[in-house]
Protein backbone atom coordinates (compact mmCIF):
# COMPACT_ATOMS: atom_id res chain seq x y z
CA UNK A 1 0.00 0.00 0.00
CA UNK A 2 0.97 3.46 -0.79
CA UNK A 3 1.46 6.89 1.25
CA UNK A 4 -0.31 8.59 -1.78
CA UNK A 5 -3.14 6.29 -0.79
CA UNK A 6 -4.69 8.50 2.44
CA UNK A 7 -4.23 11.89 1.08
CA UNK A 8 -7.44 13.83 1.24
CA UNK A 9 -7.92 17.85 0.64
CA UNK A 10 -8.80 19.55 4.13
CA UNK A 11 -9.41 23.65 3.78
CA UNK A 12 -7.33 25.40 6.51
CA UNK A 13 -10.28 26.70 8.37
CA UNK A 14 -11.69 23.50 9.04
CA UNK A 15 -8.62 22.59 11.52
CA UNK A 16 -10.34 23.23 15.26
CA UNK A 17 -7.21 25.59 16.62
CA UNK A 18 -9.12 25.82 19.97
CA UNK A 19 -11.44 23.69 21.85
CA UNK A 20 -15.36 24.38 21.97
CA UNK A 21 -17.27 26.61 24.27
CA UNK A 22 -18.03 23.76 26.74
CA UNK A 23 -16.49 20.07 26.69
CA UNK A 24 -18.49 17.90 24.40
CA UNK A 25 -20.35 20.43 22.38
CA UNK A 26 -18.96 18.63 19.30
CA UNK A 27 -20.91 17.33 16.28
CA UNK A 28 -20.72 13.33 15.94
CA UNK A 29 -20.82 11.42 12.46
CA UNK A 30 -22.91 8.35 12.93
CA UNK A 31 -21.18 5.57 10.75
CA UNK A 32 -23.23 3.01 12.94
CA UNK A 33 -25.36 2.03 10.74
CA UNK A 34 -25.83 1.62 6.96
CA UNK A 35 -26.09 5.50 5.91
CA UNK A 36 -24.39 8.21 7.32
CA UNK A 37 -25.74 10.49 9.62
CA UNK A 38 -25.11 13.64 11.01
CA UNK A 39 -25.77 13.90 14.91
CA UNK A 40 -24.38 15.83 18.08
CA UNK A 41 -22.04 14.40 20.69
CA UNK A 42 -24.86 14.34 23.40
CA UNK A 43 -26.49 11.89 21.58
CA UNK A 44 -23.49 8.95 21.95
CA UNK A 45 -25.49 7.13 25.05
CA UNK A 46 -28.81 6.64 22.76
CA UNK A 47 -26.39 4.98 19.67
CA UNK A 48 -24.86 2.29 22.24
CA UNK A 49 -27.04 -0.54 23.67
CA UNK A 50 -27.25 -1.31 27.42
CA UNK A 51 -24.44 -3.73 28.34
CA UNK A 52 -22.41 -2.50 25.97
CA UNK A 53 -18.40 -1.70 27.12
CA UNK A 54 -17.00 1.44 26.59
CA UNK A 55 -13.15 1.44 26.51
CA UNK A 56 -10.82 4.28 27.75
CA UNK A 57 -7.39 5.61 27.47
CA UNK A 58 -7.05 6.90 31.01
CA UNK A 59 -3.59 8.57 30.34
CA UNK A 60 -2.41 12.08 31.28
CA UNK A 61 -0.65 13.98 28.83
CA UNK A 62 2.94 15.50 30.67
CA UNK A 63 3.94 19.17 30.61
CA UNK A 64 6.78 17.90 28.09
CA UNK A 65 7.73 20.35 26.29
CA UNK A 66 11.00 22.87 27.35
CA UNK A 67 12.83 25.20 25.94
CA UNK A 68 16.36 26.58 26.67
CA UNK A 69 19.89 27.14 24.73
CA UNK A 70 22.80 24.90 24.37
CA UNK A 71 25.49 25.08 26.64
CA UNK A 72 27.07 27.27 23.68
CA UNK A 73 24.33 29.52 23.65
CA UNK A 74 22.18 28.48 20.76
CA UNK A 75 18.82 28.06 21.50
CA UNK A 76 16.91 24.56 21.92
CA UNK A 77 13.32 22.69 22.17
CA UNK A 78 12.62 19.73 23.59
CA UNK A 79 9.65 17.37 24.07
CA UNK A 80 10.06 14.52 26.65
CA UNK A 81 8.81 11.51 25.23
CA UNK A 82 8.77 8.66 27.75
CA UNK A 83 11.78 7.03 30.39
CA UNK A 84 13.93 4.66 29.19
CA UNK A 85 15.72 3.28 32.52
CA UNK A 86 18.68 4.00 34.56
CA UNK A 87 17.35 7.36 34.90
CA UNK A 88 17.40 8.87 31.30
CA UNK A 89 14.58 10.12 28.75
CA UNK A 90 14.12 9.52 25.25
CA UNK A 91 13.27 12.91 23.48
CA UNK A 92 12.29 15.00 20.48
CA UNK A 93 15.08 18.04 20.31
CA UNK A 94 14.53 20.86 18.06
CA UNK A 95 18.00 22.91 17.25
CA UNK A 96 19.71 24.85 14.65
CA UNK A 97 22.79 22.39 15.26
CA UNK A 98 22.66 18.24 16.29
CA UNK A 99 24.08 18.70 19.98
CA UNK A 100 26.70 16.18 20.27
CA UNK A 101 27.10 13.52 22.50
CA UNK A 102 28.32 14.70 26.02
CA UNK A 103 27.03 18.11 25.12
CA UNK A 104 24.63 19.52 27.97
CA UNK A 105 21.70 21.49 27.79
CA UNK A 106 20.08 24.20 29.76
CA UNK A 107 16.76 24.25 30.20
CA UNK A 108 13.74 25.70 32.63
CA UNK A 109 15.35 27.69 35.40
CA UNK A 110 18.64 26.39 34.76
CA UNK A 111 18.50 22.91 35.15
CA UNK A 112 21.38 21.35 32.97
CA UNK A 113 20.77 18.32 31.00
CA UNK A 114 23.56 15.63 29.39
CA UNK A 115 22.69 14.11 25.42
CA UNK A 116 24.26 10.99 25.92
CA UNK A 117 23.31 10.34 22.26
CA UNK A 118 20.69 9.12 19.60
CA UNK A 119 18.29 6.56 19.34
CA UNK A 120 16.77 6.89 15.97
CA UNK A 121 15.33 9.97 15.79
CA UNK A 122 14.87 10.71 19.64
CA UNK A 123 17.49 11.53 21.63
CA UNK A 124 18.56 10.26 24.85
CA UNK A 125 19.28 12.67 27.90
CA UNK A 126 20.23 12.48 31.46
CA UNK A 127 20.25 15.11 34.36
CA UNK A 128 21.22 15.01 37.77
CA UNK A 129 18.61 13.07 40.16
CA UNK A 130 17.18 10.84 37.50
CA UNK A 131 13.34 10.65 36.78
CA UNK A 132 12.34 12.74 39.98
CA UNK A 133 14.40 15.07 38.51
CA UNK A 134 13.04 15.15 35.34
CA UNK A 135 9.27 14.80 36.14
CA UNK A 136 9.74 17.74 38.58
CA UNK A 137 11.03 20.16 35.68
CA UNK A 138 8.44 19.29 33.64
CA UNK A 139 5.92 20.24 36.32
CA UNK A 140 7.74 23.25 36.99
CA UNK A 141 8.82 24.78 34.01
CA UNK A 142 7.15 22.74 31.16
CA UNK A 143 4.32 23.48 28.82
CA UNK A 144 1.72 20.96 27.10
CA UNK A 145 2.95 19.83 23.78
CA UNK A 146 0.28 20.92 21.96
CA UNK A 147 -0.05 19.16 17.74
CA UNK A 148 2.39 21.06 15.26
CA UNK A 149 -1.11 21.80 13.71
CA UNK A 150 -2.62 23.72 16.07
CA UNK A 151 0.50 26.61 15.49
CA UNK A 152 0.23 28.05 18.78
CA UNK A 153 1.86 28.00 21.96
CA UNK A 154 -0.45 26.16 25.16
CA UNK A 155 -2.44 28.28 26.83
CA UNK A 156 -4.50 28.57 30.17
CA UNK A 157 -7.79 26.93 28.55
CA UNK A 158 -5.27 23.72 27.07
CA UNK A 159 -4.34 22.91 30.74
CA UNK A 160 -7.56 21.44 31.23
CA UNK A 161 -9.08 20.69 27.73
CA UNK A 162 -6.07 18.84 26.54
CA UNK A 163 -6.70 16.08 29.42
CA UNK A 164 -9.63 13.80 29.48
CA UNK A 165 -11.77 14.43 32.29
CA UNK A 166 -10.90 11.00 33.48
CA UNK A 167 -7.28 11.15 32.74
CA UNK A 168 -5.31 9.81 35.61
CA UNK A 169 -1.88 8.12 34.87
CA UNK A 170 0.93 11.02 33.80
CA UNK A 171 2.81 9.54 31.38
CA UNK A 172 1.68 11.02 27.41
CA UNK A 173 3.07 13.68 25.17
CA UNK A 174 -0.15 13.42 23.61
CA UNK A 175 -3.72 13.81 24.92
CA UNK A 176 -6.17 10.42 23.12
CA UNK A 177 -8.50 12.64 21.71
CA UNK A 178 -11.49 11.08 21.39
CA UNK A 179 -11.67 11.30 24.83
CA UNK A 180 -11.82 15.48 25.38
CA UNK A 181 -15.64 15.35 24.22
CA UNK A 182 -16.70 13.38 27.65
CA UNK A 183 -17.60 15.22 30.74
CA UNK A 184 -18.44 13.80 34.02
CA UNK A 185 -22.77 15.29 32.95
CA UNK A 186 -22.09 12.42 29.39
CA UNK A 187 -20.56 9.43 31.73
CA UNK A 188 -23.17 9.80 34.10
CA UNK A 189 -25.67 9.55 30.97
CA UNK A 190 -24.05 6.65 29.91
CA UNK A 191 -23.91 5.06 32.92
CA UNK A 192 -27.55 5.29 33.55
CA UNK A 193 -28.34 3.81 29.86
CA UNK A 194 -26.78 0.81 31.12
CA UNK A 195 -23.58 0.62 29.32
CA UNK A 196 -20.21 -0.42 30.67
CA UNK A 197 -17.53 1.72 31.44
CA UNK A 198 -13.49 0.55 31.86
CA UNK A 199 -10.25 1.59 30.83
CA UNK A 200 -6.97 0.83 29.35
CA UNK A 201 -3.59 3.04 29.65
CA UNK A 202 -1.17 3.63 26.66
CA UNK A 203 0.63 6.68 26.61
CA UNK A 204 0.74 8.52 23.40
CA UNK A 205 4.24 8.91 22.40
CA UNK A 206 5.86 11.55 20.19
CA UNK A 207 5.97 9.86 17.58
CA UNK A 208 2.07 10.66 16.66
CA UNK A 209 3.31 14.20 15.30
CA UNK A 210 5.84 12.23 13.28
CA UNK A 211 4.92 12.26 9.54
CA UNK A 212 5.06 9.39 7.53
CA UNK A 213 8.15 9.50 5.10
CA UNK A 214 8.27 6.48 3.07
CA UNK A 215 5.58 5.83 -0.05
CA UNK A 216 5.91 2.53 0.73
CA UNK A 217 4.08 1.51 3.46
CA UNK A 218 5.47 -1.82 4.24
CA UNK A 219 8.69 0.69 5.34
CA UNK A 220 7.67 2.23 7.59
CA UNK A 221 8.14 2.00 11.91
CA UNK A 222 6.65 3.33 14.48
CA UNK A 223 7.32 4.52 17.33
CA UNK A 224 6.65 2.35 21.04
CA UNK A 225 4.03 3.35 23.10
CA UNK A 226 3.59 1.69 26.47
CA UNK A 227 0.02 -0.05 27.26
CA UNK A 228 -1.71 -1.52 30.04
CA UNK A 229 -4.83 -3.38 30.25
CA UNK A 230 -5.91 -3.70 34.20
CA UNK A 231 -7.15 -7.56 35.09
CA UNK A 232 -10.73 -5.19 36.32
CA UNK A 233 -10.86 -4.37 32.12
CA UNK A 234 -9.80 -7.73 30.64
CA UNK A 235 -12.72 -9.33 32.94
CA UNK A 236 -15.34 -6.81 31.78
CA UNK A 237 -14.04 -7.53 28.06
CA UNK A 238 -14.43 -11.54 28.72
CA UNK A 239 -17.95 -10.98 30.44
CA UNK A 240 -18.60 -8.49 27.41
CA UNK A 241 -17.92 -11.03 25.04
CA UNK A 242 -19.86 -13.97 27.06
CA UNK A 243 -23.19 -11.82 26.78
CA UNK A 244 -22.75 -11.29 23.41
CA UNK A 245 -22.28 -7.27 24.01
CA UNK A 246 -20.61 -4.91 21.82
CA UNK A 247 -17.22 -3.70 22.61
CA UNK A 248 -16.67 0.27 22.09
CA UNK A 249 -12.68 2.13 21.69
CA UNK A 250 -12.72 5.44 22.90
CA UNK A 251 -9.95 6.55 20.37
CA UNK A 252 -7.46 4.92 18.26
CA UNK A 253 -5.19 4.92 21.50
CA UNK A 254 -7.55 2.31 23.13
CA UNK A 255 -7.99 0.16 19.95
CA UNK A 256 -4.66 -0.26 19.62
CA UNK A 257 -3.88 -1.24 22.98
CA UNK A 258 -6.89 -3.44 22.93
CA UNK A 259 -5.86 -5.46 19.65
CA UNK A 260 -1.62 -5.26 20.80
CA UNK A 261 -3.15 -7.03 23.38
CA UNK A 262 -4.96 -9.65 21.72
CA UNK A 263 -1.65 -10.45 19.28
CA UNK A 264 0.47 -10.08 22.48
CA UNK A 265 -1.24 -12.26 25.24
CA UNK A 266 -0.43 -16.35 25.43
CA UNK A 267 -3.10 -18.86 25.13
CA UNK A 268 -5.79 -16.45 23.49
CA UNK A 269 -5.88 -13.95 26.57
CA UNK A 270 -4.99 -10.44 26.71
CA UNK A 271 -1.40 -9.46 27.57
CA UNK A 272 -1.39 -6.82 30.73
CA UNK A 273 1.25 -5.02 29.52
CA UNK A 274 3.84 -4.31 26.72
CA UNK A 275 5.42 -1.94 24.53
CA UNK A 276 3.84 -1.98 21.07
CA UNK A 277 4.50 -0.84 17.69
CA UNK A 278 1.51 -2.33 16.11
CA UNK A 279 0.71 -0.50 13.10
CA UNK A 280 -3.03 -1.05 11.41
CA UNK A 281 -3.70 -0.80 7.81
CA UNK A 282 -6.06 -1.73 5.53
CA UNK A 283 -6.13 -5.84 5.89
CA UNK A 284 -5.93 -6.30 9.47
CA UNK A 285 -7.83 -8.34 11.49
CA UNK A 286 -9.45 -7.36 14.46
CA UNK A 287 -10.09 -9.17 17.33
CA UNK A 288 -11.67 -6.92 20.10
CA UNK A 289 -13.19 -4.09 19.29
CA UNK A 290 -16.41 -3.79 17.76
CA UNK A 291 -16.83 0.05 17.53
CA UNK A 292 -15.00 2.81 17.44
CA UNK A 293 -15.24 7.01 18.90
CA UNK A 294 -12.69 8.67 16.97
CA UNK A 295 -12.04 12.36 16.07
CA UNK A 296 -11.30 13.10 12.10
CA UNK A 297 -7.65 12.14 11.46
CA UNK A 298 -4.69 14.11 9.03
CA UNK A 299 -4.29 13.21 5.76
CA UNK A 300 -1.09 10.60 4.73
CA UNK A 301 -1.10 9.97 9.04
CA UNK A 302 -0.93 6.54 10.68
CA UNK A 303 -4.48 6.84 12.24
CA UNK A 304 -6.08 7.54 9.06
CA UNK A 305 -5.09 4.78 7.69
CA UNK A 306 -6.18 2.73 11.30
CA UNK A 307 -9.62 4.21 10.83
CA UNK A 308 -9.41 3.07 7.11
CA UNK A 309 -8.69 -0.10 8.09
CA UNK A 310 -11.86 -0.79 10.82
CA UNK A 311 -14.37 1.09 8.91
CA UNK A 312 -13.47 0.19 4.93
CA UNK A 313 -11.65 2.29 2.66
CA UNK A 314 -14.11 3.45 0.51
CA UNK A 315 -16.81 4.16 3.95
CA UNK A 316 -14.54 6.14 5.38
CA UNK A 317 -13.40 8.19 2.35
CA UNK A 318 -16.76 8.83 1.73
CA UNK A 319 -17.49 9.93 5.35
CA UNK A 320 -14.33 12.43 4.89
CA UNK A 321 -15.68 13.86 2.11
CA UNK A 322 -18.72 14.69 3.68
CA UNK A 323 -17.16 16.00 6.93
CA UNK A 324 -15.90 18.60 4.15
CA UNK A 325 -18.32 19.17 2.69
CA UNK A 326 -20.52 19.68 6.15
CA UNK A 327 -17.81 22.04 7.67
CA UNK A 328 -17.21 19.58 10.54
CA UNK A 329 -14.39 20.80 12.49
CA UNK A 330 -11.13 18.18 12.37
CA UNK A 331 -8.00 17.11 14.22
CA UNK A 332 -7.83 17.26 18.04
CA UNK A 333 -10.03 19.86 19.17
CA UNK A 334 -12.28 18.74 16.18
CA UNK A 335 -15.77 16.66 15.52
CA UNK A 336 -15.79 13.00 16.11
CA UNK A 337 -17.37 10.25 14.53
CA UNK A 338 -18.71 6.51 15.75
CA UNK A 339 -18.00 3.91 13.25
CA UNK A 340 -19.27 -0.06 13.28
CA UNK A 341 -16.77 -2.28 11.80
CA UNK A 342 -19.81 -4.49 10.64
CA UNK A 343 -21.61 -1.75 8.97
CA UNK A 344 -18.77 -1.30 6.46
CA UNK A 345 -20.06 -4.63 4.99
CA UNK A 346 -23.57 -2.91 4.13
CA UNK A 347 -21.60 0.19 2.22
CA UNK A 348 -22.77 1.27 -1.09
CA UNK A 349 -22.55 4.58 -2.37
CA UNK A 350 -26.55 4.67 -2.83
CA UNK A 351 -26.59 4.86 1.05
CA UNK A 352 -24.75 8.24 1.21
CA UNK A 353 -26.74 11.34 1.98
CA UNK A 354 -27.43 13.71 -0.39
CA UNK A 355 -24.36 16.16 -1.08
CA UNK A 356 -21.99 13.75 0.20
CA UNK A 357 -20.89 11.85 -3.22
């Protein structure tokens, strides 16, 4: 499969550069069931069935981002990405010249930083006092990494919009967006329509801003991202199953800890943990997850091509093309859609709406 493949065009002032007025006032495209549909957010709890199981990326995106010069002066970025033992970090680092190895940094109030060297395209760094250390700066003097996209610096209003409302294990560099449009008012709605609630952790590495740079497909990596399924969640997805109930991702962070899981585990069960690099295209199989809540993606990116893959290439294209031409708002302060992987079965262009061909 191609790159060229999952290129769309997106006008500029479709991209939501800010979040909504209040958490969850969000339009939702209903890919559910055979025909598209346009519908609000609110309305999620009346499109799943009671005893359904709702599945969510409880992460907390870090304050990872820093700025601060070289110890020759020039000036330097960096964005945390995750710990990688013995008390360095693996990082994104934005310069006008590659530090060297051995080289330190300054960054925050003055706290000085050693590049012990590459690893791929991240960079590994050390400071004095290890992860404390390093978790503490970020709290201090660190700012929200907010998507390239978005081409502005954090603000107030990001501090709590670009965390879940449920987020609750620090540890992303990246919020799981799907998950901003839930407030505690929607949960409680959900609860009380009988469907299931549990949650998974995988924190979002850096590597999500990362663009794809091969044409090939077949080429290309990515990056790690840590997951954890709690034994309270893989017993709700086993009774789930048992009664026959549909299983719902909250976000492509939550399917792809669910189905890393499934390829992961021994003997047919769900691994608890593991670092995974499990990239979804067109042709995979799933195993877990039935439906999906999912924001609209960027064009040539990795979770296009995820979404792609659970809803059917030519469903989703289709559904793009009418987000367009609907002026839904996309990326990660953006609309959101619910898509059924069986639906994409029943696709035919007859069952678009009108306007969306």
């Amino acid at each position: 499969m191609l790159l060229s493949d999952f290129d769309y065009d997106l006008p500029d002032e479709l991209i939501a550069r800010h979040p909504p007025a209040q958490r969850g006032a969000s339009r939702l495209l209903d890919l559910s069931g055979v025909q598209l549909r346009d519908a609000s957010f609110a309305e999620l709890p009346a499109l799943l069935a009671p005893g359904d199981l709702l599945v969510l990326n409880d992460t907390r995106v870090l304050k990872a981002r820093l700025f601060g010069r070289k110890a020759s002066g020039g000036r330097v970025e960096v964005v945390f990405e995750r710990p990688a033992g013995a008390g360095e970090w693996l990082a994104l680092l934005c310069a006008s010249h590659a530090p060297q190895p051995g080289s330190r940094l300054i960054l925050g109030d003055g706290v000085a930083v050693e590049v012990l060297g590459r690893s791929g395209d991240l960079y590994r760094l050390r400071t004095a006092g290890g992860d404390d250390a390093m978790a503490a700066l970020m709290d201090r003097c660190g700012e929200l990494p907010l998507p390239p996209y978005l081409e502005r610096a954090a603000g107030p209003e990001d501090d709590t919009r670009y965390q879940t409302v449920y987020a609750r294990a620090p540890g992303a560099v990246a919020a799981p967006t799907a998950g901003l449009h839930f407030d505690d008012v929607l949960l409680a709605a959900l609860r009380a329509r009988g469907v299931e609630l549990a949650y998974v952790t995988l924190h979002v590495g850096a590597g999500t801003f990362q663009p794809v740079r091969v044409e090939q497909l077949a080429d290309h990596r990515m990056h790690p991202e840590r997951y954890w399924i709690p034994a309270a969640t893989r017993a709700a997805l086993a009774a789930a199953r048992d009664r026959g109930a549909r299983i719902c991702a909250v976000g492509t962070t939550s399917l792809r800890a669910l189905e890393a899981a499934a390829l992961e585990g021994p003997d047919g069960r769900l691994a608890e943990a593991g670092d995974t690099r499990l990239f979804i295209t067109p042709g995979f199989r799933f195993q877990v997850v039935d439906r999906l809540v999912t924001n609209f993606h960027l064009p040539r990116s990795t979770l296009l091509m995820l979404v792609q893959a659970f809803g059917g290439v030519e469903r989703l294209r289709a559904a793009y093309r009418h987000a367009v031409e609907q002026r839904y708002r996309f990326f990660s302060y953006g609309d959101a859609m619910l898509i059924d992987r069986t639906a994409a079965a029943s696709f035919a262009p007859a069952t678009l709406p009108q306007g969306s061909r």
